[in-house]
N, C-alpha and C. Protein backbone atom coordinates (compact mmCIF):
# COMPACT_ATOMS: atom_id res chain seq x y z
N UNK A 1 162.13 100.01 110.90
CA UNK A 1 161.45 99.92 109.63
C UNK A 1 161.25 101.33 109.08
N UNK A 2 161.65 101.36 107.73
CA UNK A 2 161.54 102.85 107.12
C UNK A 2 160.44 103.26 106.57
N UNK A 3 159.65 104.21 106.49
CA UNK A 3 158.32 104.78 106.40
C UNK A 3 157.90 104.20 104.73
N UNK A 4 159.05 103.88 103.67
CA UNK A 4 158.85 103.48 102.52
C UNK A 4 158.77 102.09 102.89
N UNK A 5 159.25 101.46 104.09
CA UNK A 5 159.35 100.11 103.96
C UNK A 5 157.93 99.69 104.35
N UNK A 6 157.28 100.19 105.48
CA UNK A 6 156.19 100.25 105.79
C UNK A 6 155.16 100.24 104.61
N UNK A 7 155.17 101.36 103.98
CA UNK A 7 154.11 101.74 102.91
C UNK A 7 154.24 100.49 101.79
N UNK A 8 155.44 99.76 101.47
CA UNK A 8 155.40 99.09 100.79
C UNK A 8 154.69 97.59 101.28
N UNK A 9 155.13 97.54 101.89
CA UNK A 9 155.03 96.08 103.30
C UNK A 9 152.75 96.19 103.37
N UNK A 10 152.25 97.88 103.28
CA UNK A 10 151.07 97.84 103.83
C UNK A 10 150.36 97.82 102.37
N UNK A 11 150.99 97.96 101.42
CA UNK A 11 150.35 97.82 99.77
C UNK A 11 150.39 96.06 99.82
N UNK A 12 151.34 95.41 99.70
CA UNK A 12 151.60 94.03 99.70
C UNK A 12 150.02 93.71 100.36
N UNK A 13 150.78 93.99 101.77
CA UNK A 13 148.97 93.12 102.34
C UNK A 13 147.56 93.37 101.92
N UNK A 14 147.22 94.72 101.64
CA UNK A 14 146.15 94.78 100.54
C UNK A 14 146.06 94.12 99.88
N UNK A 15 147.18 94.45 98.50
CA UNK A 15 147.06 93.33 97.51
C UNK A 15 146.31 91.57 97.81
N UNK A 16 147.25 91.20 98.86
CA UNK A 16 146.63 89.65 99.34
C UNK A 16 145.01 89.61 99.79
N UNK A 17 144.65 90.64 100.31
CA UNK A 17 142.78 90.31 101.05
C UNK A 17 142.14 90.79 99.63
N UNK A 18 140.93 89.50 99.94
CA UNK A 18 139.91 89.37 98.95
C UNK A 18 138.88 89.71 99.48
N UNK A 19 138.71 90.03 101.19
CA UNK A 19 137.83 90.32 101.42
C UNK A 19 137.20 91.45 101.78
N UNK A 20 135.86 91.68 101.43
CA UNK A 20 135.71 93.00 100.53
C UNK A 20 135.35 93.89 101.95
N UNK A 21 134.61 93.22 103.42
CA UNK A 21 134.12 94.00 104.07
C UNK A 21 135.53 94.09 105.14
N UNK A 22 136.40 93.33 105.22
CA UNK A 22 138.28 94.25 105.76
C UNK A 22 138.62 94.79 105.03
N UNK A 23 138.54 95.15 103.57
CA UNK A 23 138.99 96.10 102.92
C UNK A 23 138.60 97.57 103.03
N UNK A 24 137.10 97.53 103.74
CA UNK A 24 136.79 98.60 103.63
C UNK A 24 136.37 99.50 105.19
N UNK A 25 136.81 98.25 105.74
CA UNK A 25 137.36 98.66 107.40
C UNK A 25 138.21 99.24 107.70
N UNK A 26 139.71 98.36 106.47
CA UNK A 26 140.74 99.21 106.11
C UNK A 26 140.80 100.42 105.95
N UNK A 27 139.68 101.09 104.87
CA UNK A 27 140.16 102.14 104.15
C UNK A 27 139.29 102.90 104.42
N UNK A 28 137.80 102.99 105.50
CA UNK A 28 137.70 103.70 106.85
C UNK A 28 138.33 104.37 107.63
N UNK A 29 139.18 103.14 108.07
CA UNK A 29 139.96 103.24 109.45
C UNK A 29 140.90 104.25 108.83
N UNK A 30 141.90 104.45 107.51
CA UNK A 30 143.23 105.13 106.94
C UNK A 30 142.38 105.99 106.67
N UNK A 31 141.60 105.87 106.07
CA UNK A 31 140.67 108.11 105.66
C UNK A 31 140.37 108.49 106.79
N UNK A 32 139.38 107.90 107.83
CA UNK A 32 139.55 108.38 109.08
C UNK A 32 140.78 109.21 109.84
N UNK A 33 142.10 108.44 110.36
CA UNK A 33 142.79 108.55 110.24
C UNK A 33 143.91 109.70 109.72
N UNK A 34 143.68 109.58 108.32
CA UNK A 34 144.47 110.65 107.59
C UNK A 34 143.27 112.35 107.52
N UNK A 35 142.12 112.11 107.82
CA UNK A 35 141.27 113.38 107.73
C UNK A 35 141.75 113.71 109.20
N UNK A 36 142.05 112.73 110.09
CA UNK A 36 142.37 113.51 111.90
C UNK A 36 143.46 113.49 112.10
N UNK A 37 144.81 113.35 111.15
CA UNK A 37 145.76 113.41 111.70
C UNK A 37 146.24 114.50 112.78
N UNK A 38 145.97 115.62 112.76
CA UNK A 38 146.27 116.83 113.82
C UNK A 38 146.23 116.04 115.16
N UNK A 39 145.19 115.19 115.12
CA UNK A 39 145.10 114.30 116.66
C UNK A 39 144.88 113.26 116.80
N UNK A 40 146.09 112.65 116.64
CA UNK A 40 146.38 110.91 116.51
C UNK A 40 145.46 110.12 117.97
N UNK A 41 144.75 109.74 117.78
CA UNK A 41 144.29 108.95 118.69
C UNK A 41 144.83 107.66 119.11
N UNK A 42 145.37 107.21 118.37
CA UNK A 42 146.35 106.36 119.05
C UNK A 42 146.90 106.39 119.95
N UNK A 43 148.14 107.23 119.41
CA UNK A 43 148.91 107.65 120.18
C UNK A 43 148.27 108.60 121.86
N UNK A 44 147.31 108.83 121.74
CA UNK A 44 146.77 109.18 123.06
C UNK A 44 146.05 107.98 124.18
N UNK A 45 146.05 106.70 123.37
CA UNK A 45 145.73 105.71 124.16
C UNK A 45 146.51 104.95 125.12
N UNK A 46 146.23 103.92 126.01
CA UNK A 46 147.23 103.50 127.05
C UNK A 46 147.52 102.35 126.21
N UNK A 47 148.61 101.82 126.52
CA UNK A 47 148.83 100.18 125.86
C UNK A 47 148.03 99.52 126.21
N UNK A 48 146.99 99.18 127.46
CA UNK A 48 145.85 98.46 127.47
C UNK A 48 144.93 98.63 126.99
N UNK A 49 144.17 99.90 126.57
CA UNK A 49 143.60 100.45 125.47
C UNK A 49 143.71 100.06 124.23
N UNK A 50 145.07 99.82 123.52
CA UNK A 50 145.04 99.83 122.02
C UNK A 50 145.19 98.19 122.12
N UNK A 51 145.85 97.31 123.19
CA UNK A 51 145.70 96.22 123.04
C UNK A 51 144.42 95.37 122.70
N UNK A 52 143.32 95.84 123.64
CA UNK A 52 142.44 95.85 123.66
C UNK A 52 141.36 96.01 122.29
N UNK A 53 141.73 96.86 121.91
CA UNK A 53 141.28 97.50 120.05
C UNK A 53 142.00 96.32 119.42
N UNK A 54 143.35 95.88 119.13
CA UNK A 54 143.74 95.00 118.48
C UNK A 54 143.33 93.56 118.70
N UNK A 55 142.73 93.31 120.12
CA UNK A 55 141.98 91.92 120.29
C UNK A 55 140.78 91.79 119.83
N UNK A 56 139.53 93.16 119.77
CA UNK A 56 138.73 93.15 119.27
C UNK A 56 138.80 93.18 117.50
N UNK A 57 139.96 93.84 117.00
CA UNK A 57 139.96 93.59 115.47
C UNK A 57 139.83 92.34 114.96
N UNK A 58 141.44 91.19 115.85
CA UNK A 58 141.35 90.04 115.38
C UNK A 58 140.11 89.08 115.46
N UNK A 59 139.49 89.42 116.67
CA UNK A 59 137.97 88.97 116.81
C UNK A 59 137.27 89.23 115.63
N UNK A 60 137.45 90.00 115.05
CA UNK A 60 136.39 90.65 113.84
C UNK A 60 136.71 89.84 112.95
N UNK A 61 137.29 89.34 113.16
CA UNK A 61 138.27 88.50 111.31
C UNK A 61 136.96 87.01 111.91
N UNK A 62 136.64 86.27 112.62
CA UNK A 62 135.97 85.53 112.74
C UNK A 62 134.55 86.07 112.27
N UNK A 63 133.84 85.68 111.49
CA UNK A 63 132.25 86.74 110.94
C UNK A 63 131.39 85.63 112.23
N UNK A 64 131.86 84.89 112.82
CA UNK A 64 130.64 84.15 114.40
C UNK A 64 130.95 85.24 115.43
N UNK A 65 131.60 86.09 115.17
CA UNK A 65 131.65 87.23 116.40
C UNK A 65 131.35 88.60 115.69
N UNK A 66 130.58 88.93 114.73
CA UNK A 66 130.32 90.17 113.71
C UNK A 66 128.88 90.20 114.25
N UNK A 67 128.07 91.47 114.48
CA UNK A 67 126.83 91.54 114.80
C UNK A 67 126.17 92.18 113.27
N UNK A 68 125.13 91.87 112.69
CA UNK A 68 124.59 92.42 111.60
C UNK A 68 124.32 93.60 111.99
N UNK A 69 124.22 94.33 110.80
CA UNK A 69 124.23 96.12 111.21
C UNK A 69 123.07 96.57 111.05
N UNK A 70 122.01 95.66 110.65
CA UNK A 70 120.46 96.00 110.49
C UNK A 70 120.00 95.90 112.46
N UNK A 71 120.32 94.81 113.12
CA UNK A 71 120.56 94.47 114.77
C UNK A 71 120.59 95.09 115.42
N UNK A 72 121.54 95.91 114.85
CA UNK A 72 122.71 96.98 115.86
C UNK A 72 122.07 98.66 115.39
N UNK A 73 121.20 98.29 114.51
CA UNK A 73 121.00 99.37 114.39
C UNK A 73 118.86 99.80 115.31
N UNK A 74 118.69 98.80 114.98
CA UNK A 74 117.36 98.42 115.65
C UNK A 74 117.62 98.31 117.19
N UNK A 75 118.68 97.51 117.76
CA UNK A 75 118.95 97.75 119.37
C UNK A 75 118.98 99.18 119.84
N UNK A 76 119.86 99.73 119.11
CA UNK A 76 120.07 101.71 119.22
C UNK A 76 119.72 102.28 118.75
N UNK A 77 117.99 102.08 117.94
CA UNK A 77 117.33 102.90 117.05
C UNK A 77 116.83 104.49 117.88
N UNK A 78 116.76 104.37 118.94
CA UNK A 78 116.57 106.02 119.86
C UNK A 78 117.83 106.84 119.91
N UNK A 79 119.30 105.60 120.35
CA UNK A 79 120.08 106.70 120.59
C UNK A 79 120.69 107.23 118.84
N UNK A 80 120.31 106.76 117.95
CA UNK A 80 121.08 107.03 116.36
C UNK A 80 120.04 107.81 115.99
N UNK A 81 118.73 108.05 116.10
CA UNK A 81 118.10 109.23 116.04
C UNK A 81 118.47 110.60 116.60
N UNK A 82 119.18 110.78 117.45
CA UNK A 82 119.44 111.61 118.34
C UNK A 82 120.26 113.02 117.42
């Protein structure tokens, strides 16, 4: 697959999601990403590692497995002070 085919192929699927909080997981995850490129983290992971990341994404697409971020933030309110 050619790097234009890709880029085109990854506009398409944007286009299709309506939903607003993967969109912006999306475009997290790519600014993230493109601000660290010098050190791809990916690519430093094991294949059980990134498999692993990709089972937890698709998990995420279900919102009965999403923890509210008010929760998550009250469970770790000492260590996010820090």
């Amino acid at each position: 697959m050619t790097t234009q085919s890709i880029k085109k192929e990854f506009h398409e699927l944007i286009d299709k999601i309506d939903n607003k909080l993967l969109l912006e997981r999306f475009y997290r995850a790519m600014s993230y990403s493109h601000k660290n490129s010098k050190f791809d983290l990916w690519d430093s992971l094991t294949d059980s590692q990134r498999q692993e990341i990709m089972d937890a994404f698709e998990e995420s697409n279900d919102e009965e497995n999403l923890i509210n971020y008010e929760d998550v933030k009250a469970k770790h309110k000492e260590w996010l002070s820090k």
